[in-house]
Structure formats: C-alpha cells, structure tokens
N, C-alpha and C. Protein backbone atom coordinates (compact mmCIF):
# COMPACT_ATOMS: atom_id res chain seq x y z
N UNK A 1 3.73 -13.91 -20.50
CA UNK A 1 3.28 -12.80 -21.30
C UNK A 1 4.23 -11.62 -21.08
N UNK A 2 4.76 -10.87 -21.88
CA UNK A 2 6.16 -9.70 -22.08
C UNK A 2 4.66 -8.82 -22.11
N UNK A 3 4.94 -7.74 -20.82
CA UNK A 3 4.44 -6.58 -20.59
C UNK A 3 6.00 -5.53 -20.76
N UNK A 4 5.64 -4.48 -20.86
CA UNK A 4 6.03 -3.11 -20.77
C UNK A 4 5.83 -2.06 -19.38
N UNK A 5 6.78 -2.18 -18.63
CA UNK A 5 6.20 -1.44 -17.39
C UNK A 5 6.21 0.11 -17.47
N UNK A 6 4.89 0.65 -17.14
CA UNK A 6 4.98 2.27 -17.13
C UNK A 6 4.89 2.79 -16.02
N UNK A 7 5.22 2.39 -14.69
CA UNK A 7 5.60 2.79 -13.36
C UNK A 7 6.46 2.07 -12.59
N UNK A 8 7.29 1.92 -11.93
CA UNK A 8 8.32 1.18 -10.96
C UNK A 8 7.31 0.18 -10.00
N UNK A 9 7.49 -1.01 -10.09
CA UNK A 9 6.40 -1.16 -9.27
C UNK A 9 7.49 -2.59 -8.39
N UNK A 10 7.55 -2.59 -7.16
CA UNK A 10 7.79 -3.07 -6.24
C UNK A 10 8.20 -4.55 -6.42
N UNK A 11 9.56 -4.88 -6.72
CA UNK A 11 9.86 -6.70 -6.44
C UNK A 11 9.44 -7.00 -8.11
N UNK A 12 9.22 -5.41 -8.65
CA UNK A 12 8.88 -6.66 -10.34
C UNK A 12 10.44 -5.81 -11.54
N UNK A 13 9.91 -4.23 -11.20
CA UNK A 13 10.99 -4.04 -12.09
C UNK A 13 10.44 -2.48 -12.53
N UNK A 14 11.22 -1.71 -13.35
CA UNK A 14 11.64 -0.04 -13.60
C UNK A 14 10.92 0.28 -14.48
N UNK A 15 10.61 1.81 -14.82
CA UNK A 15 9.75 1.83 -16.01
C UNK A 15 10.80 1.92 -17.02
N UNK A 16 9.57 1.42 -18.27
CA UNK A 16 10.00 1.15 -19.44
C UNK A 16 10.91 -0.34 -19.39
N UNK A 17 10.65 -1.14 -18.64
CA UNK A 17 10.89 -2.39 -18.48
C UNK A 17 10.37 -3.55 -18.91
N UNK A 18 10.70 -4.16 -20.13
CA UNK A 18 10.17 -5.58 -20.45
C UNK A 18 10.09 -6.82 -19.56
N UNK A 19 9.13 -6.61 -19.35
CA UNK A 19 9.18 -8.07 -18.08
C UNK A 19 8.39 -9.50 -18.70
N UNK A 20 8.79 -10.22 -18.12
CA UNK A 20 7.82 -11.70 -18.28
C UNK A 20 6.76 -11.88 -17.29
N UNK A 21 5.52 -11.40 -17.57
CA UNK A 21 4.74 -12.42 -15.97
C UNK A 21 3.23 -13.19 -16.52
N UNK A 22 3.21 -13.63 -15.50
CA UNK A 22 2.14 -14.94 -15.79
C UNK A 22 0.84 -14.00 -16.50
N UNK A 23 -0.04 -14.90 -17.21
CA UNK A 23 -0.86 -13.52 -18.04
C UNK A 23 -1.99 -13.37 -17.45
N UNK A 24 -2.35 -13.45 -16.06
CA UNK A 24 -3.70 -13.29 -15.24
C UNK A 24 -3.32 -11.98 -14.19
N UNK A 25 -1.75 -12.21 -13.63
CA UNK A 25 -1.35 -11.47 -13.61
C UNK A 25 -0.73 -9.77 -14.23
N UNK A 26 -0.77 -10.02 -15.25
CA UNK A 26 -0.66 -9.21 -16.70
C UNK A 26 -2.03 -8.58 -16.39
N UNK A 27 -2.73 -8.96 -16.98
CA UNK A 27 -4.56 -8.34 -17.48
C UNK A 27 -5.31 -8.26 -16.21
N UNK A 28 -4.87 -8.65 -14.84
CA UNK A 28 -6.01 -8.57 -14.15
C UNK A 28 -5.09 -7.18 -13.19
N UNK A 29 -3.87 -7.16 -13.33
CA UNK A 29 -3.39 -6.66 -12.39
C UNK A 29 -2.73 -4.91 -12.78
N UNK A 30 -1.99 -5.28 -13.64
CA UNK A 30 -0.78 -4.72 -14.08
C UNK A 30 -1.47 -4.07 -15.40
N UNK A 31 -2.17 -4.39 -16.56
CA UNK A 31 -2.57 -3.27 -17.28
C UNK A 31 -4.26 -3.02 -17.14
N UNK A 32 -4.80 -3.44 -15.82
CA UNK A 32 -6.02 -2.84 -15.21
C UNK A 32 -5.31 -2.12 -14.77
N UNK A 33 -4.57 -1.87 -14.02
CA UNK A 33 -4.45 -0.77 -12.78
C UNK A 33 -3.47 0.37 -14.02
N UNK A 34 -3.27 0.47 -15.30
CA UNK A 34 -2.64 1.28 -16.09
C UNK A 34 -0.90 1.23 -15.47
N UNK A 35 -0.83 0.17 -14.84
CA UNK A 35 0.62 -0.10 -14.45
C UNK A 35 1.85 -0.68 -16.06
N UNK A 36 0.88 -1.04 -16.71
CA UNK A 36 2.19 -1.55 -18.12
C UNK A 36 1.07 -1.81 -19.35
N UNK A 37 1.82 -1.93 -20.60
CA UNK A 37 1.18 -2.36 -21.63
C UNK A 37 1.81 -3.47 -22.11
N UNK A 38 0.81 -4.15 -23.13
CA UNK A 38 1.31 -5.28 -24.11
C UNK A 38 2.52 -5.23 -24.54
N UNK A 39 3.37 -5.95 -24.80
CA UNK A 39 4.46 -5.61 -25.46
C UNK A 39 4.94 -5.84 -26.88
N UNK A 40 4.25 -4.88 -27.46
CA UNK A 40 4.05 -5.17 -29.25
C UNK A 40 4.96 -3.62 -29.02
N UNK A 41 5.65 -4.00 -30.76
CA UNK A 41 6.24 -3.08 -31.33
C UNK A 41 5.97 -1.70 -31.01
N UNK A 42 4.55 -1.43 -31.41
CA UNK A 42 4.36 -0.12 -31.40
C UNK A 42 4.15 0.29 -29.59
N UNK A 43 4.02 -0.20 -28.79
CA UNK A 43 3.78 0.10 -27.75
C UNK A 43 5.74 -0.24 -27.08
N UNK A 44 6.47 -0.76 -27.37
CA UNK A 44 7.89 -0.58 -27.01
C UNK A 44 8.37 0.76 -27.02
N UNK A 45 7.37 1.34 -28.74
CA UNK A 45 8.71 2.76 -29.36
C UNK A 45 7.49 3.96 -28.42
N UNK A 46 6.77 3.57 -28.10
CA UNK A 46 5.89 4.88 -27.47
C UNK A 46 6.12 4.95 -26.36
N UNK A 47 6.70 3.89 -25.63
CA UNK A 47 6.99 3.71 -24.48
C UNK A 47 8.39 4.36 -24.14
N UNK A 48 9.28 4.47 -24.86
CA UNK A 48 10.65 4.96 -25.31
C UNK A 48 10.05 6.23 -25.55
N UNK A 49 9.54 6.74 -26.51
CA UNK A 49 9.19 8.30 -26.34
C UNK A 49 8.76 9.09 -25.18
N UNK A 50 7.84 8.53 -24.56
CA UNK A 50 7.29 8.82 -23.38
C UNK A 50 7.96 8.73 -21.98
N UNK A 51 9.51 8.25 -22.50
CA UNK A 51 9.67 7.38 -20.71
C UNK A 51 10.65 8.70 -19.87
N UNK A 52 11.10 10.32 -20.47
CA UNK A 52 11.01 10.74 -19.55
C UNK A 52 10.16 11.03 -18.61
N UNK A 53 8.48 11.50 -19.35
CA UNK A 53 7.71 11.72 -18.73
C UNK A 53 6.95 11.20 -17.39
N UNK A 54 7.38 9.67 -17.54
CA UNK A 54 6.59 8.65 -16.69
C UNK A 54 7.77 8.95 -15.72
N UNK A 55 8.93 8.87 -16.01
CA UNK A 55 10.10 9.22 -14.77
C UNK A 55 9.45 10.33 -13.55
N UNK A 56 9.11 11.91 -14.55
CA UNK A 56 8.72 12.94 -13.83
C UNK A 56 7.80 12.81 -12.88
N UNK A 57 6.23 11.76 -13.44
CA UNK A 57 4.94 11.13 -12.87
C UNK A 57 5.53 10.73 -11.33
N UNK A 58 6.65 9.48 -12.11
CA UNK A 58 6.88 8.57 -10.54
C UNK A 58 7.45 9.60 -9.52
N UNK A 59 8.44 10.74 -9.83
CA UNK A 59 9.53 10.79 -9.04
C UNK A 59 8.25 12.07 -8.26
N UNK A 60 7.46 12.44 -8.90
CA UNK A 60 6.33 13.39 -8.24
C UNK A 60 5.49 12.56 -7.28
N UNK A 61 5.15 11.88 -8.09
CA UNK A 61 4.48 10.25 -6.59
C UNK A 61 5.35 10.19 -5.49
N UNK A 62 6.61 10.12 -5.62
CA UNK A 62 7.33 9.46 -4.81
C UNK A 62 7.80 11.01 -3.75
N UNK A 63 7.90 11.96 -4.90
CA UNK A 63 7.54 13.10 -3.42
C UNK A 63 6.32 13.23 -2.45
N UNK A 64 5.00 13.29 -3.39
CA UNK A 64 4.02 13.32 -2.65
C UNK A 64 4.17 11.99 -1.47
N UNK A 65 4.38 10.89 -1.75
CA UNK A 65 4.58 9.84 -1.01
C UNK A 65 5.28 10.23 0.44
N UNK A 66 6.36 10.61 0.08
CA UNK A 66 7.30 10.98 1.17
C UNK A 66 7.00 12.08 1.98
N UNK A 67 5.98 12.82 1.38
CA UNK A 67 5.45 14.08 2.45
C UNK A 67 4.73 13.64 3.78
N UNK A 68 3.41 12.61 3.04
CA UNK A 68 2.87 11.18 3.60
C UNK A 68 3.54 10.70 5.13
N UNK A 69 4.91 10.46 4.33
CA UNK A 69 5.19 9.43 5.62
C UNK A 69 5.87 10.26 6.36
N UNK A 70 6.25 11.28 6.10
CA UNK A 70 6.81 12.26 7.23
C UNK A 70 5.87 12.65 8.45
N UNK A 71 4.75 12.85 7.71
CA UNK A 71 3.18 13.14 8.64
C UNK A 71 3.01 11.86 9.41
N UNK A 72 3.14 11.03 9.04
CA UNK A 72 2.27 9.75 9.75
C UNK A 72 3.85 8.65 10.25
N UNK A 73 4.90 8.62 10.37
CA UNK A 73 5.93 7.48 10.35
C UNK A 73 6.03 7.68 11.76
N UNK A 74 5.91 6.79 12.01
CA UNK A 74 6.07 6.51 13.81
C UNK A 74 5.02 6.76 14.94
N UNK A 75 4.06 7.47 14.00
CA UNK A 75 2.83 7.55 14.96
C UNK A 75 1.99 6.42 15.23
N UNK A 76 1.24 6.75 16.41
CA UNK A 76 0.20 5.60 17.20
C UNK A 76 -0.59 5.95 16.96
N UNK A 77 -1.79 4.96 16.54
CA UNK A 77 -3.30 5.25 16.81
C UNK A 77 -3.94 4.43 17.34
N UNK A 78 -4.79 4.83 18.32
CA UNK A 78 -5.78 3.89 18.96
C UNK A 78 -6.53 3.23 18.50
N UNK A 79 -7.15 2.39 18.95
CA UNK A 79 -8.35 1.78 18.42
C UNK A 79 -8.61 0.80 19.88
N UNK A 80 -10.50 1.10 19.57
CA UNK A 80 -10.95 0.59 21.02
C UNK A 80 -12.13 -0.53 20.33
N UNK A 81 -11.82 -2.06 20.37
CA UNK A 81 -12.35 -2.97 20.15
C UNK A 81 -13.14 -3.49 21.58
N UNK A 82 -14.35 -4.40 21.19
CA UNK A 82 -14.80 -5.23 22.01
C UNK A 82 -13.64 -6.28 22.27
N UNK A 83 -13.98 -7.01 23.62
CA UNK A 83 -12.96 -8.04 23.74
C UNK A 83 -13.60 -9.08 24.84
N UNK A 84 -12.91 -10.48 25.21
CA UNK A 84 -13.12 -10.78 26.57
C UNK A 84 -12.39 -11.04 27.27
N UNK A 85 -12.40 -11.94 28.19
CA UNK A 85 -11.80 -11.54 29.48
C UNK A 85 -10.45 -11.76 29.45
N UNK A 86 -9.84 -12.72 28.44
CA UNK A 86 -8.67 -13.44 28.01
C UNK A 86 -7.97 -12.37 26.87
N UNK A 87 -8.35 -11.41 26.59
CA UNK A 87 -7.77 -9.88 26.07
C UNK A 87 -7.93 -10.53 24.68
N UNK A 88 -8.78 -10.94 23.96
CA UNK A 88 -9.07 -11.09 22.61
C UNK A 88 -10.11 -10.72 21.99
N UNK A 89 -9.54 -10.32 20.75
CA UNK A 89 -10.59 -9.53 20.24
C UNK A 89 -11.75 -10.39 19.56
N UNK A 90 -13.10 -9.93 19.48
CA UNK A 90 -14.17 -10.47 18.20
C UNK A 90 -13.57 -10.15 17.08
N UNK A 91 -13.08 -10.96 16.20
CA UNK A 91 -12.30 -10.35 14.56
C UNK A 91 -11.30 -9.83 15.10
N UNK A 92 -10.83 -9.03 14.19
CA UNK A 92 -9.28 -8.91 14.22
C UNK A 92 -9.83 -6.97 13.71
N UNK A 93 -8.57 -6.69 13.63
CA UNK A 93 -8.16 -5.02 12.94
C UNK A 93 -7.82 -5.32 11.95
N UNK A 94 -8.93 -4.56 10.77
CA UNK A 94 -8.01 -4.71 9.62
C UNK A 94 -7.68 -3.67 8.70
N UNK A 95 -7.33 -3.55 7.24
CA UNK A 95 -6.83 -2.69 6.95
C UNK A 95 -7.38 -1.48 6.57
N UNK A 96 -8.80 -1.49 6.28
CA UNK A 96 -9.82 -0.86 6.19
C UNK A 96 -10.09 0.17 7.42
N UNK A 97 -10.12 -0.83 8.58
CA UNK A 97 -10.31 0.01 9.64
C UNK A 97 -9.46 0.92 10.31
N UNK A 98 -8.07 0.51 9.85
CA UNK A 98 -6.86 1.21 9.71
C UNK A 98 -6.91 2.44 8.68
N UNK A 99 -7.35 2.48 7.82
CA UNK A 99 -6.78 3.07 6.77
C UNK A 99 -8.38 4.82 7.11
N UNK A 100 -9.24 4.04 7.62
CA UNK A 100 -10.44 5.00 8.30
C UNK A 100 -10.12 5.94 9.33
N UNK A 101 -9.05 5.25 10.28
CA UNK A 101 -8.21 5.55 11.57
C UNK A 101 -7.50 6.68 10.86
N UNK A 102 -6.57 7.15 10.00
CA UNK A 102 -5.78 7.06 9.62
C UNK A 102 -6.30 8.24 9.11
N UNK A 103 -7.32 8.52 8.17
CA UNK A 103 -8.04 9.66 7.01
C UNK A 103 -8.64 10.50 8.20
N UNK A 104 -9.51 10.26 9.56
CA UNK A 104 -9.99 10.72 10.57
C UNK A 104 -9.30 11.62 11.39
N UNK A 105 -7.93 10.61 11.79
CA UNK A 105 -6.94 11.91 12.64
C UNK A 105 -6.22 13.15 11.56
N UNK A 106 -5.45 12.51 10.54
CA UNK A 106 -4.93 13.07 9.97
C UNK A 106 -5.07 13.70 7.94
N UNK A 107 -6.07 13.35 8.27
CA UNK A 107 -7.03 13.51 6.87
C UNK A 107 -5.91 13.44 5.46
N UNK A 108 -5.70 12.18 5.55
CA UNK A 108 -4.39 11.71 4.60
C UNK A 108 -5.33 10.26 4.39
N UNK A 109 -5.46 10.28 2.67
CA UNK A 109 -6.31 9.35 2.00
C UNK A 109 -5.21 7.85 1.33
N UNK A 110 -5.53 6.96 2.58
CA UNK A 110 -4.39 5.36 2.29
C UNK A 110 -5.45 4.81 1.82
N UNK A 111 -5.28 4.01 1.20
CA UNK A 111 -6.21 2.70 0.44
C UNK A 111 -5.70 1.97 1.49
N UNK A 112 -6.35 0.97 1.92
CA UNK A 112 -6.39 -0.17 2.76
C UNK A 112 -5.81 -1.16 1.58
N UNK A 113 -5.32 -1.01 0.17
CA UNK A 113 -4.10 -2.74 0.09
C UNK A 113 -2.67 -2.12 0.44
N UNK A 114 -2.87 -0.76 0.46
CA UNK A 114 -0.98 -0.02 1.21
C UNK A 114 -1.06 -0.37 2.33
N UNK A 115 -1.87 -0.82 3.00
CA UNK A 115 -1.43 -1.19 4.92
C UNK A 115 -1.34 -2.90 4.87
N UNK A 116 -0.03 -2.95 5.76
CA UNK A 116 0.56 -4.34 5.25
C UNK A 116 0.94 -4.80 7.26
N UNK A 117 0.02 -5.39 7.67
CA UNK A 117 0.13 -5.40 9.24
C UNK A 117 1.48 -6.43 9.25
N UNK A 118 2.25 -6.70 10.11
CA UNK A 118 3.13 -7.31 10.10
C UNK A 118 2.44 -8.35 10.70
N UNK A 119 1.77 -8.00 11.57
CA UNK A 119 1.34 -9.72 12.62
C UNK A 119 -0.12 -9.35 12.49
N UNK A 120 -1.07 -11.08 12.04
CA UNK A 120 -2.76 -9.94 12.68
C UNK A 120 -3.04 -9.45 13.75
N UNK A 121 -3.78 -8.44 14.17
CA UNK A 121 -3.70 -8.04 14.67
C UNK A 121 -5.31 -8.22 15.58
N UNK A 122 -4.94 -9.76 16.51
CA UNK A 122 -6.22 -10.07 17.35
C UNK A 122 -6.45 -10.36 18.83
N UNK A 123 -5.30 -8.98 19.19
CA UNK A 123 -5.50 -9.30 20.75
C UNK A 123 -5.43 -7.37 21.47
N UNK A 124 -5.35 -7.31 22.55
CA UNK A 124 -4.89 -6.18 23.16
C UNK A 124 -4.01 -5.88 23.10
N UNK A 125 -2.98 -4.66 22.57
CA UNK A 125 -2.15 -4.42 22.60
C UNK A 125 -1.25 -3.52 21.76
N UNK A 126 -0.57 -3.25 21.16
CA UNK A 126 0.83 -2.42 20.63
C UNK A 126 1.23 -3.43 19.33
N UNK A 127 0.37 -2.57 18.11
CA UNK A 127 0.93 -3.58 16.95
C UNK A 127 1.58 -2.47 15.66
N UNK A 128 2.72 -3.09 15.11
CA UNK A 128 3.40 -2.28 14.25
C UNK A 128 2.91 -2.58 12.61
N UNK A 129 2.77 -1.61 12.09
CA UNK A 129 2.07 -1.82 10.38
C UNK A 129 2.77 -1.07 9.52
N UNK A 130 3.14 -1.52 8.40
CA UNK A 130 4.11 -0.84 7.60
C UNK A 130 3.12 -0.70 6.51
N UNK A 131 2.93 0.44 6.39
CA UNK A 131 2.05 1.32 5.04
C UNK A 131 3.34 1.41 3.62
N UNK A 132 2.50 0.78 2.62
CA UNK A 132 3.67 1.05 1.45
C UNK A 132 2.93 2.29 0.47
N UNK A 133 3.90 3.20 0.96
CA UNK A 133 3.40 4.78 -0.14
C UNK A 133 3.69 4.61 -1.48
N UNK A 134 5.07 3.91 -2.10
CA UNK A 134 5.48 4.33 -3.00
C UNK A 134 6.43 3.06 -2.97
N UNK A 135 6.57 2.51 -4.30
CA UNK A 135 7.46 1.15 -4.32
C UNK A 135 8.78 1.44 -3.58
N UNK A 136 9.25 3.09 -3.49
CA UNK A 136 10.33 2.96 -2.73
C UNK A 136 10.06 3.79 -1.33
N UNK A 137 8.83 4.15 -0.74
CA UNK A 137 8.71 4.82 0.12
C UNK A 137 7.61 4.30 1.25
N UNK A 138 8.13 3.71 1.94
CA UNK A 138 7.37 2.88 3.58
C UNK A 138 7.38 3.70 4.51
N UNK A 139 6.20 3.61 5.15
CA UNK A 139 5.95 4.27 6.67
C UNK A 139 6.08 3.48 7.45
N UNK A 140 5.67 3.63 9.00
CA UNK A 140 5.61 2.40 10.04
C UNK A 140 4.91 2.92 11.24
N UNK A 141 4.02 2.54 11.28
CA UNK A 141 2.80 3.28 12.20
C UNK A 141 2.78 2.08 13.25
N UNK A 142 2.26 2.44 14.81
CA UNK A 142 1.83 1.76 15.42
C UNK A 142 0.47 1.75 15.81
N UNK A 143 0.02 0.46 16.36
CA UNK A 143 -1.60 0.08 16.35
C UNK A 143 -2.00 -0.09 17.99
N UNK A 144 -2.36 0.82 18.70
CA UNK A 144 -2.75 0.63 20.14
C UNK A 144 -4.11 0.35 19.85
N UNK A 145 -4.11 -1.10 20.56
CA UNK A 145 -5.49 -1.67 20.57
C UNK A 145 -6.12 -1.48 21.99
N UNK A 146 -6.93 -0.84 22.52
CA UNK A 146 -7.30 -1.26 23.82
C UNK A 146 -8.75 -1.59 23.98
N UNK A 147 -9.16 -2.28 24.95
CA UNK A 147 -11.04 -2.60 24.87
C UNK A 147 -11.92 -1.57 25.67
N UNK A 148 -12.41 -2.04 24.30
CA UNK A 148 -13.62 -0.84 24.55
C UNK A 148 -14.70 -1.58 26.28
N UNK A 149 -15.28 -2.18 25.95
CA UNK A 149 -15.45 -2.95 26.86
C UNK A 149 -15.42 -4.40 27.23
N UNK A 150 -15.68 -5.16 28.24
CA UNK A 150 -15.19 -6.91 28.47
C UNK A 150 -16.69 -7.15 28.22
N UNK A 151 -16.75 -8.65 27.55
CA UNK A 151 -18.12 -8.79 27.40
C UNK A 151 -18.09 -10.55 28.16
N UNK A 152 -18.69 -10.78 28.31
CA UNK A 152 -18.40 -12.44 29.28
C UNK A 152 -19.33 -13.48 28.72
C-alpha cells in the first residue's frame, strides 16, 4: 500500500515521502497515529503544499526533543524491586515503570513505547536504556536496580 509520509519517522523514510508498506501496517500504524496519508492524487498535491510546514512541526519536535535529552542523557535512576536470595527479580522493569521513574524525578512526560531497554531488565543491578525522543534524537539513561527487600 503507497502511503505519503507527513513526519520523518525512523528506518522508514522523510516527509512528504512515498513509501510502500504492508497495509496493516499502513492503517493500524502510520495513518492512526496521523503519521502519513493514502496516496491518491489529491493527497500527493496537498502534501506538496503543505510540506514546508510539516518541516517547521518536525524540526520544532526535534528541538523540544533535544531539550529532553539534555535533562535526562546519562542520568541514573533507582529503582527498588523485591528480589531473592540469588539477586532476581519477581518480573522484570519495564517500560512503564520506567517512564513513571522518569515523570516523578524530573517531571518530563515519556510514553513508555520511547523506552527501548537494551537487555531485560531481571536481576540486580546497573542497566542501560535508550529512550527514542525524536527519529533523530536518543537519550541513554541508566537503570540502578537494587532490592527492596530478600524474600526466601
């Protein structure tokens, strides 16, 4: 299915970009989230009229983005899980609980699908997570896990 992209979006392609993608992908993803349109005639030439504007949109995202990761890139946050004696956690950390961590210390609002843990994260310890702000703008936060208490 030929969409029309109206934001830069990560590994697919630029605005005002005719792309090919699968069509579940298309409709469930990409023109729900107001990321592209159909690619009919009249939506090509409006897309062409409009495409300084969407430039100004992104390149304003992509500042706000970058303010973001200036605040938060390289910082640690704790987190105090149950565990037992073998330093593992019940469940894991996830991005939710990250992204709660995150609005609490520094009252900066991440959606939990921008936190992208590199490893899960299900033991004690020092874990690194790369937050995606902006298709071209990544943070990299670290995850100090320590237990709250040992349970046997």
């Amino acid at each position: 299915m030929k969409v029309i992209l109206l934001e830069n979006v990560k590994r697919i392609g630029s605005i005002g970009e005719v792309i090919d993608v699968k069509r579940g992908f298309a409709r469930n993803y990409l023109i729900a989230n107001k990321k592209a349109l159909y690619a009919s005639r009249e939506n090509i030439k409006e897309v062409e009229k409009i495409k300084s504007d969407l430039s100004k949109k992104d390149n304003e995202k992509k500042k706000e983005a970058s303010k973001i990761a200036e605040q938060i890139n390289g910082k640690e946050f704790l987190v105090k899980k149950l565990c037992t004696e073998n330093k593992e956690l019940y469940g894991s950390v996830k991005p939710t609980e990250i992204a709660k961590l995150i609005h609490e210390e520094n009252k900066i609002e991440i959606k939990p699908s921008m936190i992208q843990p590199i490893e899960e994260i299900k033991a004690l310890g020092k874990f690194k997570v790369k937050i995606s702000l902006h298709s071209e703008v990544d943070a990299k936060v670290t995850i100090n896990v320590s237990s709250a208490e040992i349970i046997q």
